[in-house]
C-alpha atoms as a PDB file:
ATOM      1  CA  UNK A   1     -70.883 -68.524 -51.262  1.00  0.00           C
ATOM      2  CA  UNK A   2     -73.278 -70.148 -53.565  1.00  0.00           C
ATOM      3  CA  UNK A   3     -70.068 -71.912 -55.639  1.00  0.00           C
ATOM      4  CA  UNK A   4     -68.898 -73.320 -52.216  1.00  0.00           C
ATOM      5  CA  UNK A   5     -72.458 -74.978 -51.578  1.00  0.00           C
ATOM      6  CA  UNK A   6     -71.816 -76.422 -55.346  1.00  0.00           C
ATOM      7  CA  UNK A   7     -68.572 -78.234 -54.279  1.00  0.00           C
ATOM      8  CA  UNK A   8     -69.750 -78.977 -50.709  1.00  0.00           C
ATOM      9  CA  UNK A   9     -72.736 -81.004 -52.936  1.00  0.00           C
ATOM     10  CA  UNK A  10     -69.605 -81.919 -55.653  1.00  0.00           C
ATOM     11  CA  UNK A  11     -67.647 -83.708 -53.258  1.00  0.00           C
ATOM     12  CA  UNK A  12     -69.855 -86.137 -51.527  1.00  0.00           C
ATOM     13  CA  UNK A  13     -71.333 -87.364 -54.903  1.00  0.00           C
ATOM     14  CA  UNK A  14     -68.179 -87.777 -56.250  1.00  0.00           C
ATOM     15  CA  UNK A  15     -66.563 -89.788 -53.593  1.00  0.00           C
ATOM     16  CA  UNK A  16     -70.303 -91.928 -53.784  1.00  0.00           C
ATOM     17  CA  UNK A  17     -70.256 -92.539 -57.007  1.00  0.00           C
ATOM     18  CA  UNK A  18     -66.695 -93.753 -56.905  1.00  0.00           C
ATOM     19  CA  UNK A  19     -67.615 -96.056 -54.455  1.00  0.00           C
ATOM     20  CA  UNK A  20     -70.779 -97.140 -56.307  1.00  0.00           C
ATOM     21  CA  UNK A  21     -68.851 -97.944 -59.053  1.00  0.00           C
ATOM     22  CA  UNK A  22     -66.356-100.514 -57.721  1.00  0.00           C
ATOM     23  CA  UNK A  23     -68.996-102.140 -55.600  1.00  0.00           C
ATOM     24  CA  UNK A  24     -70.858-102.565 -58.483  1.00  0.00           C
ATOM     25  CA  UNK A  25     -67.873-103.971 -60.104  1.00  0.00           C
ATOM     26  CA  UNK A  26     -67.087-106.230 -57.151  1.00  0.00           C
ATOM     27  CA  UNK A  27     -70.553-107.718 -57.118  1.00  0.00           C
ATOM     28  CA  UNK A  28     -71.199-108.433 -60.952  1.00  0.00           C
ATOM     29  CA  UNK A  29     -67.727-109.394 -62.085  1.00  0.00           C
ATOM     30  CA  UNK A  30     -65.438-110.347 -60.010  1.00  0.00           C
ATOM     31  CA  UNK A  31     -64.629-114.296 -60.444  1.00  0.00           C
ATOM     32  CA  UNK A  32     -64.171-116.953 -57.962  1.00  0.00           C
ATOM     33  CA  UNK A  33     -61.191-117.531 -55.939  1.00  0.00           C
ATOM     34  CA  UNK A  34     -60.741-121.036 -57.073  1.00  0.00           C
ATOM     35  CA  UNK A  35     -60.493-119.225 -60.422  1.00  0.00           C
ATOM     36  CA  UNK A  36     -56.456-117.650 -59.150  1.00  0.00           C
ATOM     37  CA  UNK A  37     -53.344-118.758 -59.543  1.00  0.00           C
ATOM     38  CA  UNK A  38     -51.634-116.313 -57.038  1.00  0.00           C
ATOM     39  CA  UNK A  39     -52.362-112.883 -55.515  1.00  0.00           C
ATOM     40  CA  UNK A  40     -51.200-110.825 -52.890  1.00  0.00           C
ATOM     41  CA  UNK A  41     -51.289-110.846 -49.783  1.00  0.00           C
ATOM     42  CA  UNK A  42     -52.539-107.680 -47.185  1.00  0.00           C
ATOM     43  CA  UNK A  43     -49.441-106.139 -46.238  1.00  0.00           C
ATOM     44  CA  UNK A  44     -48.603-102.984 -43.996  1.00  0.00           C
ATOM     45  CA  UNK A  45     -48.763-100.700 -46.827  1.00  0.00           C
ATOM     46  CA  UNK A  46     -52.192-101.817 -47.394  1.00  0.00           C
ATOM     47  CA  UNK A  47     -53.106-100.949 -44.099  1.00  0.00           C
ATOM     48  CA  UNK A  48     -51.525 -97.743 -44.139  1.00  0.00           C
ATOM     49  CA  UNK A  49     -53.782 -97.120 -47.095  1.00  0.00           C
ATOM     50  CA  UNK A  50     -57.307 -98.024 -44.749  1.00  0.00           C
ATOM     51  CA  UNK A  51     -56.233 -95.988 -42.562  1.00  0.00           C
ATOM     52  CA  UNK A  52     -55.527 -92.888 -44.551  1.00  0.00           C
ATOM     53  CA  UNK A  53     -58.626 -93.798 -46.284  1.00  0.00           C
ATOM     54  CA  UNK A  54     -60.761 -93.651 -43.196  1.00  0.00           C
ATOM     55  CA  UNK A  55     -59.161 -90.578 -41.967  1.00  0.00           C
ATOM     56  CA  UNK A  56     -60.375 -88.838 -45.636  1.00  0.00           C
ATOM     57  CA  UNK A  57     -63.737 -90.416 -45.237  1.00  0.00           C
ATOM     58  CA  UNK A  58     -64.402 -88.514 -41.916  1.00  0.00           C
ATOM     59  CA  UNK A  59     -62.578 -85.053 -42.772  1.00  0.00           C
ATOM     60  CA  UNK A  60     -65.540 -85.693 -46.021  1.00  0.00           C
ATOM     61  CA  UNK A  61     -68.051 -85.982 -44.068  1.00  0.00           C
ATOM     62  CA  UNK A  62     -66.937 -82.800 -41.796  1.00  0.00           C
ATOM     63  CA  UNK A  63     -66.500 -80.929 -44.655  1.00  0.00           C
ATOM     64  CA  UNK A  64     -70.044 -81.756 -45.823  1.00  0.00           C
ATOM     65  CA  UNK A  65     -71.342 -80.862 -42.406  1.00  0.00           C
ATOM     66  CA  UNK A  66     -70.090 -77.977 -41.831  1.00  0.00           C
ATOM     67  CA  UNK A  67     -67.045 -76.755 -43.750  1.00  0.00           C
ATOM     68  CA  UNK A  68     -65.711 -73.930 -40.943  1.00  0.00           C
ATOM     69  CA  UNK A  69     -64.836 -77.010 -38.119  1.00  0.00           C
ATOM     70  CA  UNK A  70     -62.244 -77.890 -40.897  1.00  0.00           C
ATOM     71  CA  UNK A  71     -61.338 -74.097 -42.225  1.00  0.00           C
ATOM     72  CA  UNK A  72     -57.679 -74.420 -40.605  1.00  0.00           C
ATOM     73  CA  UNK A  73     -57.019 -76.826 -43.063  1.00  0.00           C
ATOM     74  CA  UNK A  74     -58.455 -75.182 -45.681  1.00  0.00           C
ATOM     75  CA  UNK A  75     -56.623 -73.746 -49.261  1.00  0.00           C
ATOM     76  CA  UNK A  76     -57.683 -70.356 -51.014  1.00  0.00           C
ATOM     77  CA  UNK A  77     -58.174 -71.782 -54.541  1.00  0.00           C
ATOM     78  CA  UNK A  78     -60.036 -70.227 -57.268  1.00  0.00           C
ATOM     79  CA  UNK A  79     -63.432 -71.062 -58.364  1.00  0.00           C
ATOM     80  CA  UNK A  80     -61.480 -72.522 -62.076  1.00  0.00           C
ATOM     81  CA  UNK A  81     -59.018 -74.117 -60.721  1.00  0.00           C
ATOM     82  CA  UNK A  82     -61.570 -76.219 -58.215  1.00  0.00           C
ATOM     83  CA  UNK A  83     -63.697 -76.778 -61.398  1.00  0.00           C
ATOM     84  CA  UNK A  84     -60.392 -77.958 -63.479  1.00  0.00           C
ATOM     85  CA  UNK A  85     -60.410 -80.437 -60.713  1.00  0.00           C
ATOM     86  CA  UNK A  86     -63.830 -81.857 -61.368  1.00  0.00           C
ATOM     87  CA  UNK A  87     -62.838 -82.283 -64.746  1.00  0.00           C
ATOM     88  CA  UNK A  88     -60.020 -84.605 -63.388  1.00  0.00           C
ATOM     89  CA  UNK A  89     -62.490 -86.345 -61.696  1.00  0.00           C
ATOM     90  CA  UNK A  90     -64.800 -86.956 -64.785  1.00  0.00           C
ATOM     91  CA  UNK A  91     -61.686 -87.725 -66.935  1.00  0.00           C
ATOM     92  CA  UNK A  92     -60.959 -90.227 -64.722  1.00  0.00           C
ATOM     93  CA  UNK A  93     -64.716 -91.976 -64.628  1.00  0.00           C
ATOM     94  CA  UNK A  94     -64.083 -92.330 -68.110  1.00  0.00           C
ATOM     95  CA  UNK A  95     -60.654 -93.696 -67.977  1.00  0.00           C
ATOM     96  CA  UNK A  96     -61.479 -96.054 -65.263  1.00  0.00           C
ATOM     97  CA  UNK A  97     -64.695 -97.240 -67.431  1.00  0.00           C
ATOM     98  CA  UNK A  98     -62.908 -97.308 -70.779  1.00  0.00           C
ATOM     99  CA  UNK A  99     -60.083 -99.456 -68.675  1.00  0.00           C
ATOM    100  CA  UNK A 100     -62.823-101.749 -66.904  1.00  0.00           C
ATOM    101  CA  UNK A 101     -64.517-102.687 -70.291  1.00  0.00           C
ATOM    102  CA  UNK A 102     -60.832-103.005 -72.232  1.00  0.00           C
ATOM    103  CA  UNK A 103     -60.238-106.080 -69.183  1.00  0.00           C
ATOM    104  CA  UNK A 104     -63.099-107.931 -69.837  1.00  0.00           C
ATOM    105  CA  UNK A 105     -63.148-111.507 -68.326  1.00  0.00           C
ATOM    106  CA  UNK A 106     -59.402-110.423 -66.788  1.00  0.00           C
ATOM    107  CA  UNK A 107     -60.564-107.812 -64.334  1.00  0.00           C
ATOM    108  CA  UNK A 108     -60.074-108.175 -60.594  1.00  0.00           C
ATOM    109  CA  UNK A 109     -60.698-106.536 -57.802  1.00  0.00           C
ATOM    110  CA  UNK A 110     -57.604-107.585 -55.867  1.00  0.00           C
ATOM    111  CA  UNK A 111     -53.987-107.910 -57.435  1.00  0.00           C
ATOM    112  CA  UNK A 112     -53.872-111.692 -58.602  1.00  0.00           C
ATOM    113  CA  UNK A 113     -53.058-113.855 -61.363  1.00  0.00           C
ATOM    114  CA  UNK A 114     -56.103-115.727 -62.804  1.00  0.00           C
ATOM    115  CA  UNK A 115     -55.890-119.177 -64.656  1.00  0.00           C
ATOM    116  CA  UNK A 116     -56.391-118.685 -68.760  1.00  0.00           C
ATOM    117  CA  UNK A 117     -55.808-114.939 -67.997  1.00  0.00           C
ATOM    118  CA  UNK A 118     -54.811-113.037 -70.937  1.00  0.00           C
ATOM    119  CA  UNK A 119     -52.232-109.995 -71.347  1.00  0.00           C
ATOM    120  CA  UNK A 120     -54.530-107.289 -72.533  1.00  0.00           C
ATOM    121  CA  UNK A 121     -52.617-104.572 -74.857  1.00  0.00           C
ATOM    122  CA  UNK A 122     -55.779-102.922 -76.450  1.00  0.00           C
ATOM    123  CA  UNK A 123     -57.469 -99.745 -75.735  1.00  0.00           C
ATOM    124  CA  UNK A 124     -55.571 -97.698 -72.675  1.00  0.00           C
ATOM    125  CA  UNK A 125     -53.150-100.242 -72.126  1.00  0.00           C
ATOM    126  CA  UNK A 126     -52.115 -99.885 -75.799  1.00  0.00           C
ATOM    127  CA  UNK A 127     -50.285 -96.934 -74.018  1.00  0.00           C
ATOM    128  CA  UNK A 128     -50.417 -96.884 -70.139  1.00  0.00           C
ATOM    129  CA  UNK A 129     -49.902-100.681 -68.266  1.00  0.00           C
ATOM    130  CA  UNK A 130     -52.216 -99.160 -65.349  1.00  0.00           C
ATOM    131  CA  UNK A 131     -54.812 -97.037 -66.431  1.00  0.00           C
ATOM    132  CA  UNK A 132     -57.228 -97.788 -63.377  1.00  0.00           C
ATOM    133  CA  UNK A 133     -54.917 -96.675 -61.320  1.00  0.00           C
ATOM    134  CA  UNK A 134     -54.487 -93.542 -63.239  1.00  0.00           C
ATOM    135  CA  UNK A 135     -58.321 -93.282 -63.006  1.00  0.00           C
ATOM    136  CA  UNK A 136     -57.722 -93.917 -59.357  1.00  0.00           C
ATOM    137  CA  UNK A 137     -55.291 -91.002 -58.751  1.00  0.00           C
ATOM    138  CA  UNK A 138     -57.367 -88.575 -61.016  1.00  0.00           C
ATOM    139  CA  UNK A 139     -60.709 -89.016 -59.266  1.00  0.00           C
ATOM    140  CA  UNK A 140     -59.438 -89.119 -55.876  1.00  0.00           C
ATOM    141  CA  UNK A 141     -56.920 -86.333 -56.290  1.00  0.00           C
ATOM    142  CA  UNK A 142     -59.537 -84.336 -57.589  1.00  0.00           C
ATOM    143  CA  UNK A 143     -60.353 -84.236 -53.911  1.00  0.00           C
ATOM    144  CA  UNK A 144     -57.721 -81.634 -52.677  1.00  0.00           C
ATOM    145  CA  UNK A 145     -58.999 -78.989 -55.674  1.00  0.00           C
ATOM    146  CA  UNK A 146     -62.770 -79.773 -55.308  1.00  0.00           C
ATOM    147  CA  UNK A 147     -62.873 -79.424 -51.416  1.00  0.00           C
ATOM    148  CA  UNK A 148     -59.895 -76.480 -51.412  1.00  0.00           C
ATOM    149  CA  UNK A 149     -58.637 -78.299 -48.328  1.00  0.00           C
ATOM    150  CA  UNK A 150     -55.470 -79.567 -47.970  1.00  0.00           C
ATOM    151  CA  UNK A 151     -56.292 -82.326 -45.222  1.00  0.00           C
ATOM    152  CA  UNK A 152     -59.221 -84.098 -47.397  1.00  0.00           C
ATOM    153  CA  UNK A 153     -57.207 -84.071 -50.728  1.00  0.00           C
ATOM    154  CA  UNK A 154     -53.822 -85.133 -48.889  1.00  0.00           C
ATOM    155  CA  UNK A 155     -55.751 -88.073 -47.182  1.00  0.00           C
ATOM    156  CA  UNK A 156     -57.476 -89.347 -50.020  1.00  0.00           C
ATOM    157  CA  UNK A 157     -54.128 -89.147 -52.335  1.00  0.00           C
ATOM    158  CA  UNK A 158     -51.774 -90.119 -50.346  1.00  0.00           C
ATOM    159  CA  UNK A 159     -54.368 -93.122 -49.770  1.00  0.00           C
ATOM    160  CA  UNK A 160     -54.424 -93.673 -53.310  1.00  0.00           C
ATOM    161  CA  UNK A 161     -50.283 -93.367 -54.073  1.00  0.00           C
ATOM    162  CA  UNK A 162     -49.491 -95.593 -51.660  1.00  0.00           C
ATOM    163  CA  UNK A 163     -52.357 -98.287 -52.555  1.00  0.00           C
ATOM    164  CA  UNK A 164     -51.546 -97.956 -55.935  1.00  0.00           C
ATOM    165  CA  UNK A 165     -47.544 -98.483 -55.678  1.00  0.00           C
ATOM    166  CA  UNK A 166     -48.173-101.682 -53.762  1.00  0.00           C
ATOM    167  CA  UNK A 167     -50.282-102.975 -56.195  1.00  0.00           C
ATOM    168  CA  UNK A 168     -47.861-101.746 -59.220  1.00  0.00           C
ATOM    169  CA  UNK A 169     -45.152-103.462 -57.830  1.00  0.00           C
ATOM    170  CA  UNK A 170     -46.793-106.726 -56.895  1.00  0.00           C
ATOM    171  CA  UNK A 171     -48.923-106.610 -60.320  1.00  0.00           C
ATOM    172  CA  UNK A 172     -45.480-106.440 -62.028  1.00  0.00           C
ATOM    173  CA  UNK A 173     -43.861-108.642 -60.747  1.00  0.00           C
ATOM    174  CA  UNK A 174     -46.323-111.055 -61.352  1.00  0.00           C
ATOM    175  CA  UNK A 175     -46.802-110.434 -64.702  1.00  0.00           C
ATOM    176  CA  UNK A 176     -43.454-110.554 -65.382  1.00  0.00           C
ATOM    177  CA  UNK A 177     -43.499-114.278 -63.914  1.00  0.00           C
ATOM    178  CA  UNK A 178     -46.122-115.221 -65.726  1.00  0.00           C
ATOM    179  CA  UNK A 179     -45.961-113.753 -69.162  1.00  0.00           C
ATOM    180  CA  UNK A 180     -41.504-113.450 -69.112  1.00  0.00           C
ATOM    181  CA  UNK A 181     -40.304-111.680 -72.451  1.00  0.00           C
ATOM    182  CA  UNK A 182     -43.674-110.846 -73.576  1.00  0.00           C
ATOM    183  CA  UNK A 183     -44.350-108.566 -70.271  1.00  0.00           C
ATOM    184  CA  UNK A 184     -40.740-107.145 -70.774  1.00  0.00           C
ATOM    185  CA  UNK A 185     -41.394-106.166 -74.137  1.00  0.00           C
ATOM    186  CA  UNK A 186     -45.042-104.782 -73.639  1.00  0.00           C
ATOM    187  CA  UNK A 187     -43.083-102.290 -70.991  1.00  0.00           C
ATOM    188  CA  UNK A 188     -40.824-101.176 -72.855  1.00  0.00           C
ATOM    189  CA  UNK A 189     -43.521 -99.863 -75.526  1.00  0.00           C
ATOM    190  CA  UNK A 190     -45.927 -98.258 -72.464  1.00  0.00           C
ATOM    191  CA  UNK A 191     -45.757 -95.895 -69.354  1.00  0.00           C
ATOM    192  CA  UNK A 192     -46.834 -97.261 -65.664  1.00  0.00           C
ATOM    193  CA  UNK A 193     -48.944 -94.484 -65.294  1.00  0.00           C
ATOM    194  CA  UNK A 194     -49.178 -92.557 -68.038  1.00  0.00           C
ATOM    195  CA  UNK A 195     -48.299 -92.905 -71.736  1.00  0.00           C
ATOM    196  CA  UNK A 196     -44.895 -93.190 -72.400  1.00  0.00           C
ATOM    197  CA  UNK A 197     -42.889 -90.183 -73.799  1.00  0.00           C
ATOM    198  CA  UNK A 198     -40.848 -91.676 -77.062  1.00  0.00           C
ATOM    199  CA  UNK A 199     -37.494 -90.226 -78.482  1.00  0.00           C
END
């Protein structure tokens, strides 16, 4: 009982602080719009996403409430493998950081393409082209372990997935029309998602 209080406090911080941390992000560095050459535009996918996200949101703060209006939903994990999942979630805070800092001046909160933007091949993305959105998956995935409820960890995943392989396949496109051969050859060398097993 007293481990289930634990990730009842767990997962309410955890979804905070992810929060925290992109609006913080968001306010103190994202650049002007004059400053882009071309981004994306809200599609239905997008949507999707908000609305999957919204759905997780409210089955969190349920859970945090009180845990038995959600217990049909619930999963009978072990105490280890809920606590592997936190350390997804802190892996991930680090990864997302580590990724954050390697961008610099090219970071953005949105898909876009921003004027004197560079092609950044150092630190994660020496290995994986989107290590945010690794970050992304691990911290919110977390979710399903840390809560041991199926309905909070498949609404903030699938939330995540689908958000994520809109943005992978506008992001590449785009920087395959901006940077050509040089994009081409960078993926050949790394994984989307993770690092790229070599023969």
């Amino acid at each position: 009982m007293q481990s289930e209080t634990i990730f009842r406090i767990m997962l309410p911080i955890l979804i905070i602080s992810f929060v925290a941390h992109r609006g913080y992000y968001v306010k103190n560095r994202s650049r002007p719009d004059d400053a882009t050459l071309k981004k994306r535009d809200e599609g239905i996918m997008s949507k999707l996403a908000g609305l999957l996200g919204l759905s997780a949101f409210i089955s969190t703060i349920v859970y945090v409430i009180n845990p038995a209006w959600l217990s049909w939903a619930s999963l009978s994990l072990p105490d280890w493998l809920r606590w592997t999942g936190a350390g997804f979630a802190a892996l991930g805070f680090i990864l997302l950081q580590w990724s954050q800092d390697t961008l610099g001046q090219s970071w953005s909160d949105t898909p876009r393409m921003m004027k004197e933007q560079a092609l950044i091949t150092s630190g994660p993305y020496r290995w994986i082209r989107h290590p945010i959105y690794t970050a992304f998956i691990l911290i919110l995935g977390s979710t399903l372990f840390i809560s041991a409820n199926w309905l909070i960890g498949i609404a903030w995943t699938a939330m995540t997935v689908i958000e994520t392989v809109s943005r992978i396949v506008f992001e590449e496109s785009l920087m395959l029309e901006f940077f050509g051969d040089k994009y081409r050859v960078y993926m050949k060398s790394t994984g989307r998602l993770i690092p790229r097993v070599t023969r």
